[in-house]
C-alpha atoms as a PDB file:
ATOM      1  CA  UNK A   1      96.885  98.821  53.921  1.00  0.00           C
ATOM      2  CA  UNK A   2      97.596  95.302  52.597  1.00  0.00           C
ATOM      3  CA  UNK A   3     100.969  94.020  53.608  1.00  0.00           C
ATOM      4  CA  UNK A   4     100.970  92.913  49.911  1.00  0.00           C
ATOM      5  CA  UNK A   5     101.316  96.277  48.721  1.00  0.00           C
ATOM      6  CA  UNK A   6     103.890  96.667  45.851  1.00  0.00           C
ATOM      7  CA  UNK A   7     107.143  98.527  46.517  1.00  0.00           C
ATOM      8  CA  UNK A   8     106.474 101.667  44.156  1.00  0.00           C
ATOM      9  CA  UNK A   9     102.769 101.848  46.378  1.00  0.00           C
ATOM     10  CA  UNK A  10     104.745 101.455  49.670  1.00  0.00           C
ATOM     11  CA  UNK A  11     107.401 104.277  48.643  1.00  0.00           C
ATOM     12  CA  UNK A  12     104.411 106.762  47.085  1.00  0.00           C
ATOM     13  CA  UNK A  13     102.877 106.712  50.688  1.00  0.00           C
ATOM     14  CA  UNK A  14     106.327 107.354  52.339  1.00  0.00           C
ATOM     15  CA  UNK A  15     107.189 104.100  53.515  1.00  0.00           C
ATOM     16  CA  UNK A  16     110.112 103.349  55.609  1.00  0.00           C
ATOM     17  CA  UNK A  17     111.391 100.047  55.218  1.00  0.00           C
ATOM     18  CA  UNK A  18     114.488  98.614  57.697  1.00  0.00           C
ATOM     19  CA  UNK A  19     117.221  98.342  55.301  1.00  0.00           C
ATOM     20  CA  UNK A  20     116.338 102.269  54.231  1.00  0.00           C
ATOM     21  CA  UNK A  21     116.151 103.002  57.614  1.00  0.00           C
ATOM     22  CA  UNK A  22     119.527 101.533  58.860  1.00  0.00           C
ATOM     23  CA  UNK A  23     121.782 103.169  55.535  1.00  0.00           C
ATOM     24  CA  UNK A  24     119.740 106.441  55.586  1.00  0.00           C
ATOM     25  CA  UNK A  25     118.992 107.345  58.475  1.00  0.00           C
ATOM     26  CA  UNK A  26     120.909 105.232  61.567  1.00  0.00           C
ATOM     27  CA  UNK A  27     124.066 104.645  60.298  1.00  0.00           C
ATOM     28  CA  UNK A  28     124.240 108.419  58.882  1.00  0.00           C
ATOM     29  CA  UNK A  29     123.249 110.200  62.452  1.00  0.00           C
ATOM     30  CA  UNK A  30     124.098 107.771  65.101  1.00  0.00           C
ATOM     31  CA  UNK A  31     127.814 107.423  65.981  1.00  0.00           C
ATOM     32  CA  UNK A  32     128.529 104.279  67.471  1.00  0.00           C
ATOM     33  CA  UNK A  33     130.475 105.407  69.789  1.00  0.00           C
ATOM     34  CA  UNK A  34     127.277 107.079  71.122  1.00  0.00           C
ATOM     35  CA  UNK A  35     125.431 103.801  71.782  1.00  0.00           C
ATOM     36  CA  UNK A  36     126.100 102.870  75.191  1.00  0.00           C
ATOM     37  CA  UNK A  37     124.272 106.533  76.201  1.00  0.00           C
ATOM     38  CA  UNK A  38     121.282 104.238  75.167  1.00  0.00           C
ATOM     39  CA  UNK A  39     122.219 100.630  75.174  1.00  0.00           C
ATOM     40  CA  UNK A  40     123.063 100.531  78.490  1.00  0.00           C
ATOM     41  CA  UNK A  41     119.968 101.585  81.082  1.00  0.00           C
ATOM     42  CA  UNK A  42     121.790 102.684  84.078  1.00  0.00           C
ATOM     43  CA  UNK A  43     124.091 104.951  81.782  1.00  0.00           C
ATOM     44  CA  UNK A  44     121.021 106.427  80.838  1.00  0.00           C
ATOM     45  CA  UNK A  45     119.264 107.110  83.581  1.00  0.00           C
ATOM     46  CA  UNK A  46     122.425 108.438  85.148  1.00  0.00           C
ATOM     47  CA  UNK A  47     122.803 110.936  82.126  1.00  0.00           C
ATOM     48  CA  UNK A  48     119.111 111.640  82.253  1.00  0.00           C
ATOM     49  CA  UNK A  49     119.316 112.766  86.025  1.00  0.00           C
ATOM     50  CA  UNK A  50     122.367 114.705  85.490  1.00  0.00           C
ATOM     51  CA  UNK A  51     120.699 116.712  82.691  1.00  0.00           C
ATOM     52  CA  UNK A  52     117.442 117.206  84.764  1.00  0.00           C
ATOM     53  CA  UNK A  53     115.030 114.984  82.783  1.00  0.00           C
ATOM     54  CA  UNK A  54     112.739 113.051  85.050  1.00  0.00           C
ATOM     55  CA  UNK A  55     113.089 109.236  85.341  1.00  0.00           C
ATOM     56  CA  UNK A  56     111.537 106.609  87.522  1.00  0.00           C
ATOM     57  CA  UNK A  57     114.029 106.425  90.687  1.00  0.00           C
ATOM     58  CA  UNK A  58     116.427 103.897  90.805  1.00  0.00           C
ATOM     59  CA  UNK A  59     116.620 101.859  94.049  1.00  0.00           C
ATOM     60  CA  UNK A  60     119.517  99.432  93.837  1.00  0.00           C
ATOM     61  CA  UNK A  61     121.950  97.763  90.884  1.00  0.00           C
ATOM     62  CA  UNK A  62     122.920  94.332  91.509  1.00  0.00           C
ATOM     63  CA  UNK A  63     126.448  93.524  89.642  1.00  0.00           C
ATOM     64  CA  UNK A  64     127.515  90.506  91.093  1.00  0.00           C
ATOM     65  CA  UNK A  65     126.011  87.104  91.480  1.00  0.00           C
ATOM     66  CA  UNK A  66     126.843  87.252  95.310  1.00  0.00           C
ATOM     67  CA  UNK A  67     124.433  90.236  95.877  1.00  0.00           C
ATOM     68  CA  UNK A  68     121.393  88.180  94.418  1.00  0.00           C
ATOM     69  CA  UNK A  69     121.364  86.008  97.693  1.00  0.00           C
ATOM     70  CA  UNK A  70     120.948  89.553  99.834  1.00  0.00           C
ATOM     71  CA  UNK A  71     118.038  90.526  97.097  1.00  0.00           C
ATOM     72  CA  UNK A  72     115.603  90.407 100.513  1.00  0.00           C
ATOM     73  CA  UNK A  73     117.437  93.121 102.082  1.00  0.00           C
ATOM     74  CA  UNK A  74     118.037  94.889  99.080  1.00  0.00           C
ATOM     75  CA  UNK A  75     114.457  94.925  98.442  1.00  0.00           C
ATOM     76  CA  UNK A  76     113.706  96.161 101.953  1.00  0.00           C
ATOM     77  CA  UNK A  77     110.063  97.611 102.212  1.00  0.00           C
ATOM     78  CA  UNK A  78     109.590  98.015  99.061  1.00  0.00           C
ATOM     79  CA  UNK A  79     106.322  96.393  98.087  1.00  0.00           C
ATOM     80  CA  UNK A  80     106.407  97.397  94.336  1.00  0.00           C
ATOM     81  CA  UNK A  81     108.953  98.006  92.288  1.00  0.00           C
ATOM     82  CA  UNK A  82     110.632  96.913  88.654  1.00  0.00           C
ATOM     83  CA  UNK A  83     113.651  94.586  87.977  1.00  0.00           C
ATOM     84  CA  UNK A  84     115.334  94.561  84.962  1.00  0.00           C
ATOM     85  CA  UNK A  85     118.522  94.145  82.869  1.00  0.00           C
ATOM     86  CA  UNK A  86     120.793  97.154  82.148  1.00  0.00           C
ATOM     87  CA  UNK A  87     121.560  95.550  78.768  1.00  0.00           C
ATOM     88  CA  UNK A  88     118.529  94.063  77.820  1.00  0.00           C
ATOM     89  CA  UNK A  89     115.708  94.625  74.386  1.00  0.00           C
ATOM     90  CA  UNK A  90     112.371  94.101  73.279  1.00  0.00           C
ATOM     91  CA  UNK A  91     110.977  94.090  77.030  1.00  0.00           C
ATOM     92  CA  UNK A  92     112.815  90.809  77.556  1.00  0.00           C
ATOM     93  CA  UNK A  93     114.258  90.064  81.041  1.00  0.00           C
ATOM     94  CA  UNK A  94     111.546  92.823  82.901  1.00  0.00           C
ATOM     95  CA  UNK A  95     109.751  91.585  85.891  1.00  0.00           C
ATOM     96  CA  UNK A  96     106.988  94.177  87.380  1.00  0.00           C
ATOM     97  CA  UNK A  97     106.101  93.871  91.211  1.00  0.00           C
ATOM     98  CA  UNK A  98     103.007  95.193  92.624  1.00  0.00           C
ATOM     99  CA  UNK A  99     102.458  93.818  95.885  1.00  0.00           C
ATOM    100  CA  UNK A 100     103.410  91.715  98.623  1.00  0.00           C
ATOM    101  CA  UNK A 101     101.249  88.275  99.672  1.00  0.00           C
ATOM    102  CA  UNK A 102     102.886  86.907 102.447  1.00  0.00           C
ATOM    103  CA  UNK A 103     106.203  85.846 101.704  1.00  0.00           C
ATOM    104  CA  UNK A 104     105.672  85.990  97.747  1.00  0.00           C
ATOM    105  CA  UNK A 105     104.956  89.364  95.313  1.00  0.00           C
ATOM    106  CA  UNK A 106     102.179  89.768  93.077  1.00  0.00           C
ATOM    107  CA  UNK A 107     102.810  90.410  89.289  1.00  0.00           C
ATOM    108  CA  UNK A 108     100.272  92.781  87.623  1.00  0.00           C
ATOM    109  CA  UNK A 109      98.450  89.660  85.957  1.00  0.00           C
ATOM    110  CA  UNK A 110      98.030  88.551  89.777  1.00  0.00           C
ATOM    111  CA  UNK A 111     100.369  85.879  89.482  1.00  0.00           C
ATOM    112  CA  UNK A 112     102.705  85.470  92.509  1.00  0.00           C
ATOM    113  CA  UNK A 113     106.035  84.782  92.526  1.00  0.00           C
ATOM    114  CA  UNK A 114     108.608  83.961  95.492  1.00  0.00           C
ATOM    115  CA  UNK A 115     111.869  85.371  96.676  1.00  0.00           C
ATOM    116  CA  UNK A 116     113.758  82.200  95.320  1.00  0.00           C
ATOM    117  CA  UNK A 117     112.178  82.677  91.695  1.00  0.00           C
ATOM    118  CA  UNK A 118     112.899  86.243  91.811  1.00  0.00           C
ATOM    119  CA  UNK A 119     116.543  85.764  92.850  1.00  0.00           C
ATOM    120  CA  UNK A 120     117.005  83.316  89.981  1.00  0.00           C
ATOM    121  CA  UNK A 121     115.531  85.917  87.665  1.00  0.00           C
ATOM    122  CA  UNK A 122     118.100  88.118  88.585  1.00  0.00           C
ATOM    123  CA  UNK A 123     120.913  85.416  88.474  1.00  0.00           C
ATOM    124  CA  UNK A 124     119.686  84.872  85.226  1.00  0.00           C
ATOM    125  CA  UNK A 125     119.977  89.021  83.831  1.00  0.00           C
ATOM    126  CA  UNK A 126     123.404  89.179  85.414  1.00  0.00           C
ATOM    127  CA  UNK A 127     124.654  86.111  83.698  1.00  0.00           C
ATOM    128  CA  UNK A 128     123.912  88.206  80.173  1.00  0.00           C
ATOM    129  CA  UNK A 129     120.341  85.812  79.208  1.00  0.00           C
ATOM    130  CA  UNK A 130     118.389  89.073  78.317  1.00  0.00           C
ATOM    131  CA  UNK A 131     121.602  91.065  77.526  1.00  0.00           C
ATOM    132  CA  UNK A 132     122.042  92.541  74.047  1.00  0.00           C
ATOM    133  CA  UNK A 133     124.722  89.950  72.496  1.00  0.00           C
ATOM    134  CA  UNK A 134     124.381  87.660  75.383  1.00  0.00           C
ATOM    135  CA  UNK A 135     127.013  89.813  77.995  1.00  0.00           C
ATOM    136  CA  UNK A 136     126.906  89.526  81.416  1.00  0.00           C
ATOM    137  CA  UNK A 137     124.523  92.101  82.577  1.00  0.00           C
ATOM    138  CA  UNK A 138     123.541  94.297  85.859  1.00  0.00           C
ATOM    139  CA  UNK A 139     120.598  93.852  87.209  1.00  0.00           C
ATOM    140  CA  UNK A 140     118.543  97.492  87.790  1.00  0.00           C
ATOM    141  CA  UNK A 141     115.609  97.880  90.309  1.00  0.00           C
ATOM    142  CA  UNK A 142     113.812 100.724  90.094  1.00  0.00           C
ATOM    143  CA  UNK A 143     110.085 102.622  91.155  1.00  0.00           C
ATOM    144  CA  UNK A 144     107.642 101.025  89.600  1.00  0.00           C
ATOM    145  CA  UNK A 145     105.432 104.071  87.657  1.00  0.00           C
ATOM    146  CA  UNK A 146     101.948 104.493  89.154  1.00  0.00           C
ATOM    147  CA  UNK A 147      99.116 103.883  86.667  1.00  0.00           C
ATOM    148  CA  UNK A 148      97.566 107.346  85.304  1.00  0.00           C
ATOM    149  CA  UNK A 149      93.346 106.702  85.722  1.00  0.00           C
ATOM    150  CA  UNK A 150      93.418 108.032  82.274  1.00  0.00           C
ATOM    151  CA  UNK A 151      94.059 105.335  80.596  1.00  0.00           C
ATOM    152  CA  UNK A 152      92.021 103.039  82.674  1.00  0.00           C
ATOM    153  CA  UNK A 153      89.504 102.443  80.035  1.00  0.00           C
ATOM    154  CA  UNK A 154      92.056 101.542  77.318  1.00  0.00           C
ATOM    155  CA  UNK A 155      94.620  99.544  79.011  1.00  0.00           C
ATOM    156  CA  UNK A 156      95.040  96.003  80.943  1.00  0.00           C
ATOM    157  CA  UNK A 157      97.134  96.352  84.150  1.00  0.00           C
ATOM    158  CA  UNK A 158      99.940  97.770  83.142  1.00  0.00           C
ATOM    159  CA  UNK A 159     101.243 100.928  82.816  1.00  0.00           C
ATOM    160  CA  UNK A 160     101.348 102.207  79.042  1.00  0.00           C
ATOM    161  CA  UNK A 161     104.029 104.422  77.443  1.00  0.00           C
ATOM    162  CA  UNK A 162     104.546 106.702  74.620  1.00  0.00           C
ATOM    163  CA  UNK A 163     107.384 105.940  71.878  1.00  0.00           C
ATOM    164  CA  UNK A 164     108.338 109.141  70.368  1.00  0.00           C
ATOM    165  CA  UNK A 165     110.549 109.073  67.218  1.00  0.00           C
ATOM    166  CA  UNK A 166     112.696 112.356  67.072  1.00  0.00           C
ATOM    167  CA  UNK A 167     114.938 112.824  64.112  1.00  0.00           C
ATOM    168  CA  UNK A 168     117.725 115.433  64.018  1.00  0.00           C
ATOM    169  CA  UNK A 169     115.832 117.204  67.206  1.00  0.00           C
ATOM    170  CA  UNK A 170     112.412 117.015  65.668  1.00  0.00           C
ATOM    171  CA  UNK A 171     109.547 114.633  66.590  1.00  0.00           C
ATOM    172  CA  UNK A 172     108.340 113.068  63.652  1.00  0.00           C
ATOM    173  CA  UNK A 173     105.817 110.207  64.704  1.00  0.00           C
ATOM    174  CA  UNK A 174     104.798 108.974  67.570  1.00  0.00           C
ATOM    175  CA  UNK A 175     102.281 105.809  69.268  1.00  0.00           C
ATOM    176  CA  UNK A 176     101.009 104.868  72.487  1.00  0.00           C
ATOM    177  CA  UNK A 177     101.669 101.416  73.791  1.00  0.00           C
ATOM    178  CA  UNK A 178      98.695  99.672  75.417  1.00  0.00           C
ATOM    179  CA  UNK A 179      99.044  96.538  77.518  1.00  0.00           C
ATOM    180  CA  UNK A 180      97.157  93.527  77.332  1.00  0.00           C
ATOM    181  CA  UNK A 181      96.611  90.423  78.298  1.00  0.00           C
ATOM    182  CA  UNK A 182      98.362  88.736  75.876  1.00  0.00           C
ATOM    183  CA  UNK A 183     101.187  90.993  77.124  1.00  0.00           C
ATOM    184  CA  UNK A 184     101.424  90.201  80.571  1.00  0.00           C
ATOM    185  CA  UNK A 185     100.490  94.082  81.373  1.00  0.00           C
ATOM    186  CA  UNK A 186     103.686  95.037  79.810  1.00  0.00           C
ATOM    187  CA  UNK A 187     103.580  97.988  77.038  1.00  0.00           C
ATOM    188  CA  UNK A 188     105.849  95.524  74.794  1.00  0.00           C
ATOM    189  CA  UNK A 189     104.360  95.501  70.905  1.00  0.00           C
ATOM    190  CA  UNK A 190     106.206  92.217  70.920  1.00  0.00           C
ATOM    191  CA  UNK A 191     104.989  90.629  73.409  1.00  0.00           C
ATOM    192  CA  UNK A 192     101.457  91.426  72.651  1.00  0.00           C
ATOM    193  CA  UNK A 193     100.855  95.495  73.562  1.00  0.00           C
ATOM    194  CA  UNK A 194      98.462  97.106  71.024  1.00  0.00           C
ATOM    195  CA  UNK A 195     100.040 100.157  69.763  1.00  0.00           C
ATOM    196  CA  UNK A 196      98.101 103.837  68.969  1.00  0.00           C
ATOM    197  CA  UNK A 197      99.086 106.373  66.572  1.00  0.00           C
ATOM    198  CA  UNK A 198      99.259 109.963  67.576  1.00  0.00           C
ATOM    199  CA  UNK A 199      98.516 113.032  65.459  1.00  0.00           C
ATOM    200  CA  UNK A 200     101.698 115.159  66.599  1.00  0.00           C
ATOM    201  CA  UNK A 201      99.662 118.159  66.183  1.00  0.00           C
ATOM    202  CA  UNK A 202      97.003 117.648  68.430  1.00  0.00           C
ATOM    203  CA  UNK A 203      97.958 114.538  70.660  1.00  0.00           C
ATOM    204  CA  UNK A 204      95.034 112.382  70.053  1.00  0.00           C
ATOM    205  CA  UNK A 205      94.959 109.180  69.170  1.00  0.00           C
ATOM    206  CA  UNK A 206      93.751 107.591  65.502  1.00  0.00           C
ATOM    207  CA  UNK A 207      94.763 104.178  64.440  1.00  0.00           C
ATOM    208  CA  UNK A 208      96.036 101.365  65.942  1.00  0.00           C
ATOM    209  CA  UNK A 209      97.677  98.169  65.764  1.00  0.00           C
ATOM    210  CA  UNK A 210      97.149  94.522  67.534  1.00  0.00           C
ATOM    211  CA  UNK A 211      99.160  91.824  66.688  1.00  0.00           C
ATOM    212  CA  UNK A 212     100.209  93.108  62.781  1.00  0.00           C
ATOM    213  CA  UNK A 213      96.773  94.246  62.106  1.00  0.00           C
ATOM    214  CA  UNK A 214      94.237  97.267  62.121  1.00  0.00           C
ATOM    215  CA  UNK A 215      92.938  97.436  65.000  1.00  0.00           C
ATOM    216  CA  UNK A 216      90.672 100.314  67.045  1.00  0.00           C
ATOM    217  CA  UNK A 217      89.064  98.684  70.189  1.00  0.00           C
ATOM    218  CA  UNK A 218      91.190  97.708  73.056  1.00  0.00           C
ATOM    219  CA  UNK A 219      90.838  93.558  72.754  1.00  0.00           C
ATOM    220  CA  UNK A 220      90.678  93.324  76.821  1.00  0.00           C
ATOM    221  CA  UNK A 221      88.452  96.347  77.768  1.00  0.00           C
ATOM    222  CA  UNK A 222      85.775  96.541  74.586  1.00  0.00           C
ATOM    223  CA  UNK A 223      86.529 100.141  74.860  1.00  0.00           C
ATOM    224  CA  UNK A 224      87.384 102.703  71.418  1.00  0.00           C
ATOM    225  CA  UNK A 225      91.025 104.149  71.181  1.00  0.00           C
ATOM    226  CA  UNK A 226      90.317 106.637  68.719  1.00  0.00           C
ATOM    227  CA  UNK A 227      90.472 110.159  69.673  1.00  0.00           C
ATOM    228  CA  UNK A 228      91.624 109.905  73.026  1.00  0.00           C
ATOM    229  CA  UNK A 229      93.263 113.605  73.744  1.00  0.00           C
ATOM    230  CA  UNK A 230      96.669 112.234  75.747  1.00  0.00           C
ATOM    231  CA  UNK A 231      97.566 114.429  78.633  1.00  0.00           C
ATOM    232  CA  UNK A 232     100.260 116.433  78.577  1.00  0.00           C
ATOM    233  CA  UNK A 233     101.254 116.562  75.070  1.00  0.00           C
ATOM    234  CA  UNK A 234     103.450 119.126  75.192  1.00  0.00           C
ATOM    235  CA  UNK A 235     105.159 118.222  77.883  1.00  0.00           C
ATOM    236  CA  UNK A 236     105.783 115.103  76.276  1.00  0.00           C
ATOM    237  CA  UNK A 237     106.815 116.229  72.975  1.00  0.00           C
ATOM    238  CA  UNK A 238     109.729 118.827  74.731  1.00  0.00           C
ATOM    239  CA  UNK A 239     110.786 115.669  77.223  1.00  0.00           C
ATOM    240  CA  UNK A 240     111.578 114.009  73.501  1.00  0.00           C
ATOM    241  CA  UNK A 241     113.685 116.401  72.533  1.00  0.00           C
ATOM    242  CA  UNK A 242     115.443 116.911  75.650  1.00  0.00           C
ATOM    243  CA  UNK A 243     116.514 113.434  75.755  1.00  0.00           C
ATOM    244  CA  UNK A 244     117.647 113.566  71.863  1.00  0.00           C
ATOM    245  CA  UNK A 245     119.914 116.481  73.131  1.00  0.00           C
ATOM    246  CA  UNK A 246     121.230 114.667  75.546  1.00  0.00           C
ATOM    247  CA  UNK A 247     122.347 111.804  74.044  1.00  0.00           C
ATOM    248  CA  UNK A 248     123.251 112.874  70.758  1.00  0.00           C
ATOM    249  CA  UNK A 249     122.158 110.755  68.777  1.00  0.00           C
ATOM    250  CA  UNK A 250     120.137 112.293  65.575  1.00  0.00           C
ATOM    251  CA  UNK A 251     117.668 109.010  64.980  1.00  0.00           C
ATOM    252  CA  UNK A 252     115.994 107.436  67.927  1.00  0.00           C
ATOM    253  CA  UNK A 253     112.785 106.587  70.089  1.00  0.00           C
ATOM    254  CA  UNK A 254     112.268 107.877  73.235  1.00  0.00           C
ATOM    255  CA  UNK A 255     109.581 106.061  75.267  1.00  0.00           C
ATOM    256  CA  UNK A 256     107.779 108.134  77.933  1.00  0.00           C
ATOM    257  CA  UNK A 257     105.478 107.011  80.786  1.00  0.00           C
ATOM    258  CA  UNK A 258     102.723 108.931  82.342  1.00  0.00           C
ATOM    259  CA  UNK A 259     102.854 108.421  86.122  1.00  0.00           C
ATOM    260  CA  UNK A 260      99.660 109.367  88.295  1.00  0.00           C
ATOM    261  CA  UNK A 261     101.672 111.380  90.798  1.00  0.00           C
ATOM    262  CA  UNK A 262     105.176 112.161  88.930  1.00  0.00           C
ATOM    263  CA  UNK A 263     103.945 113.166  85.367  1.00  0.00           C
ATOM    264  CA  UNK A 264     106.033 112.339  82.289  1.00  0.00           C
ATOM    265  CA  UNK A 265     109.128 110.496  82.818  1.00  0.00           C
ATOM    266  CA  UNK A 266     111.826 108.992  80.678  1.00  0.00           C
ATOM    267  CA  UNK A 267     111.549 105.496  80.676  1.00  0.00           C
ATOM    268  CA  UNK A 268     114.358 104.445  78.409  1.00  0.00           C
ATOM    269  CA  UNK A 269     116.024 105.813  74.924  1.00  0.00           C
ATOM    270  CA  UNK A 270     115.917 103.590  71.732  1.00  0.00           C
ATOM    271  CA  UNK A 271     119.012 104.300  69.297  1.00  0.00           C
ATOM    272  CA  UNK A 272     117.510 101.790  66.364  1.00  0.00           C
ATOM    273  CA  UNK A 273     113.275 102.383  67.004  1.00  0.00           C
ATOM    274  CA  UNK A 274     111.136  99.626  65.015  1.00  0.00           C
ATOM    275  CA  UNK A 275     108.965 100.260  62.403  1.00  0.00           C
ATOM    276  CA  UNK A 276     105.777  99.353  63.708  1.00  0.00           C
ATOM    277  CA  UNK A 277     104.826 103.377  64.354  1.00  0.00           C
ATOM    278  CA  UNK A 278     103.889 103.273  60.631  1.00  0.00           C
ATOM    279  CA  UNK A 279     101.398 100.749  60.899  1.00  0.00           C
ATOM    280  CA  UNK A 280     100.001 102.327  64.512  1.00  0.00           C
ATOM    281  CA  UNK A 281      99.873 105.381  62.456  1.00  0.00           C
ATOM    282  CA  UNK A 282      98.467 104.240  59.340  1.00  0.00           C
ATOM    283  CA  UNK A 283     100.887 106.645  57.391  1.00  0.00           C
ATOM    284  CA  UNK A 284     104.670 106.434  56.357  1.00  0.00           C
ATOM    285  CA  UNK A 285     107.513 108.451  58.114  1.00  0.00           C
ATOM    286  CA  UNK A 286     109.655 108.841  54.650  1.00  0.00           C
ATOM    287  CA  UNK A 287     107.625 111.714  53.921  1.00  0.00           C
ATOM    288  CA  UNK A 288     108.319 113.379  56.947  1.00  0.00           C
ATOM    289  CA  UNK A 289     112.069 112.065  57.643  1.00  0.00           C
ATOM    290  CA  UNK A 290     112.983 113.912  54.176  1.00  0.00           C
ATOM    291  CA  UNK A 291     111.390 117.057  54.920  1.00  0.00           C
ATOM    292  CA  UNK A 292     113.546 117.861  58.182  1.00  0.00           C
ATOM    293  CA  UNK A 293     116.828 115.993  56.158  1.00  0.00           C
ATOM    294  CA  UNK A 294     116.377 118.529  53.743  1.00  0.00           C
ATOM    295  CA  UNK A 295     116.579 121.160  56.387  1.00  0.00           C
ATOM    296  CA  UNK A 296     119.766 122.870  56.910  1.00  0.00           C
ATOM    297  CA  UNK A 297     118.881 123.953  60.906  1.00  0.00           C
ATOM    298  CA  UNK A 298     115.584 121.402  61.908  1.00  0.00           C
ATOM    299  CA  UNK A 299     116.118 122.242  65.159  1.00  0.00           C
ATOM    300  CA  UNK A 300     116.082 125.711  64.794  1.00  0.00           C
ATOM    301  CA  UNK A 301     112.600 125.788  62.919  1.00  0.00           C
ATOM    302  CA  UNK A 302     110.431 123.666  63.914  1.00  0.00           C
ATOM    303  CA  UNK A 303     111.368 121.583  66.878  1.00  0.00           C
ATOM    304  CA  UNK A 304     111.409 124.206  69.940  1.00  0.00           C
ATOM    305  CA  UNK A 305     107.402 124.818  69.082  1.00  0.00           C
ATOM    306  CA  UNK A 306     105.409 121.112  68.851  1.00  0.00           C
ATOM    307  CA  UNK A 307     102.028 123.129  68.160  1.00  0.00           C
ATOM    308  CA  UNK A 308      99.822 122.579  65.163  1.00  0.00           C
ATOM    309  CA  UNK A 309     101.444 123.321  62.001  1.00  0.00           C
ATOM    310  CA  UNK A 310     105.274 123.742  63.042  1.00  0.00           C
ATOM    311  CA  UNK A 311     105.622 120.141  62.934  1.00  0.00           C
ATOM    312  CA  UNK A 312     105.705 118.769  59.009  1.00  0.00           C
ATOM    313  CA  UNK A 313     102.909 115.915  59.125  1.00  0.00           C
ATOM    314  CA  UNK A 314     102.977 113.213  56.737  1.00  0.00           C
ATOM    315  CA  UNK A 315      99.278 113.657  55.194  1.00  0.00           C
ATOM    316  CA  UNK A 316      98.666 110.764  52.758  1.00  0.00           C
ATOM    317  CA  UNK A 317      97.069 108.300  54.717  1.00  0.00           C
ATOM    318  CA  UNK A 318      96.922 103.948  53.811  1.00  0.00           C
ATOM    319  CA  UNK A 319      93.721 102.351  52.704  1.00  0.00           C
END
């Protein structure tokens, strides 16, 4: 599709565009007062395990600028592990340990960092730098998800995840984020992640996106992302829903990590989800979001049973 395309071409194929998306569609079936559930990490993840969804295990919070000079003990033995800001967006503010090397830890990209860098880093989340709207922040450390050997072919370092965008309890389009290089290993579109569409139906994966454009072949590993049959697709799909019902909200991404030994888990819930799904999917979600808006129970019909044909699919595809 050229990004050219006029407006009545980009509204035929279903099209969402942000403004639409914000009047329609967030501001109709998010309450605000329902934001925090997401906004803030550790409030979901507390939610999450009271409602029985699996999430990567939380090891310490760090609240106060005191507690970033005891980070060593904090730590403990832990030799991997993520830290990252309750508050923060767009990947900013995460820092992914994998290792120990003497008295430094290894990044995924192999870089090392020390305990002094890593205790400014944290100085740095609670003092609100990565925090939505600039807020002083807490500071979350957390299990670090084991890399699947799935998707060793089609990924650099890092662990991918799935964002899955549920509307009014039904999943209606949904991509796999790849890291790269560029990315640093993280699964971060913005930061350079290539993203994969998903065919709801059957869980494999069609088009993708790297950097704004088309793209099919993983730029680190050479190796084809088309058709890949993700594992557990089900199990993903119904782990999508359950967080929707737990939260509330009627719009939103959830984004799902496959860990070798744990399975799916809830990473983290996303009450305004970008756009970029389109693109990764090479077809519109308009289509779809209308269908299940013009339903008077979605959740009733459709969104209990994620197999072929049960979920409307938005078929016109982009040139």
């Amino acid at each position: 599709m050229s990004f050219l395309a006029s407006p009545f071409r980009l509204r035929r194929l279903g099209v969402l565009g942000m403004n639409q998306r914000n009047a329609d569609f967030i501001m109709r079936y998010n309450p605000r007062h329902l934001y925090p559930l997401v906004d803030d990490k550790l409030q979901t993840k507390t939610l999450a395990l009271a409602r029985g969804i699996a999430v990567p295990e939380l090891y310490a919070v760090i609240t106060e600028q005191h507690e970033g000079k005891d980070l060593a003990r904090i730590l403990g033995d832990h030799e991997d592990f993520v830290i990252k800001p309750s508050h923060g967006s767009g990947g900013n503010g995460i820092l992914v340990v994998c290792g120990r090397f003497g008295n430094s830890f290894r990044k995924p990209s192999g870089d090392l960092i020390t305990l002094t860098a890593m205790q400014h880093h944290v100085s740095n989340i609670l003092s609100g730098m990565y925090s939505l709207g600039g807020l002083s922040d807490q500071a979350i450390i957390e299990y670090r998800v084991k890399f699947d050997p799935f998707f060793e072919h089609i990924c650099f370092q890092g662990v991918p995840d799935i964002r899955v965008i549920v509307f009014r309890g039904v999943p209606v389009a949904a991509m796999v984020r790849l890291p790269t290089r560029a990315s640093d290993g993280k699964a971060n579109l913005h930061q350079g992640a290539m993203g994969i569409g998903i065919d709801l139906a059957t869980g494999k994966s069609r088009d993708g996106v790297f950097r704004g454009l088309s793209c099919d072949i993983h730029p680190d590993t050479g190796h084809s992302t088309l058709g890949i049959a993700i594992p557990h697709w089900e199990s993903i799909l119904r782990l999508a829903i359950q967080c929707a019902d737990t939260v509330g909200l009627g719009y939103l991404g959830a984004d799902i990590v496959m860990d070798r030994d744990l399975g799916p888990l809830m990473l983290e819930l996303n009450a305004r989800p970008g756009l970029t799904v389109q693109v990764a999917n090479q077809r519109g979600l308009l289509l779809n979001l209308n269908q299940i808006d013009a339903m008077p129970n979605p959740s009733g019909r459709c969104r209990r049973t994620p197999e072929a044909g049960t979920i409307p699919a938005c078929d016109p595809c982009w040139d």
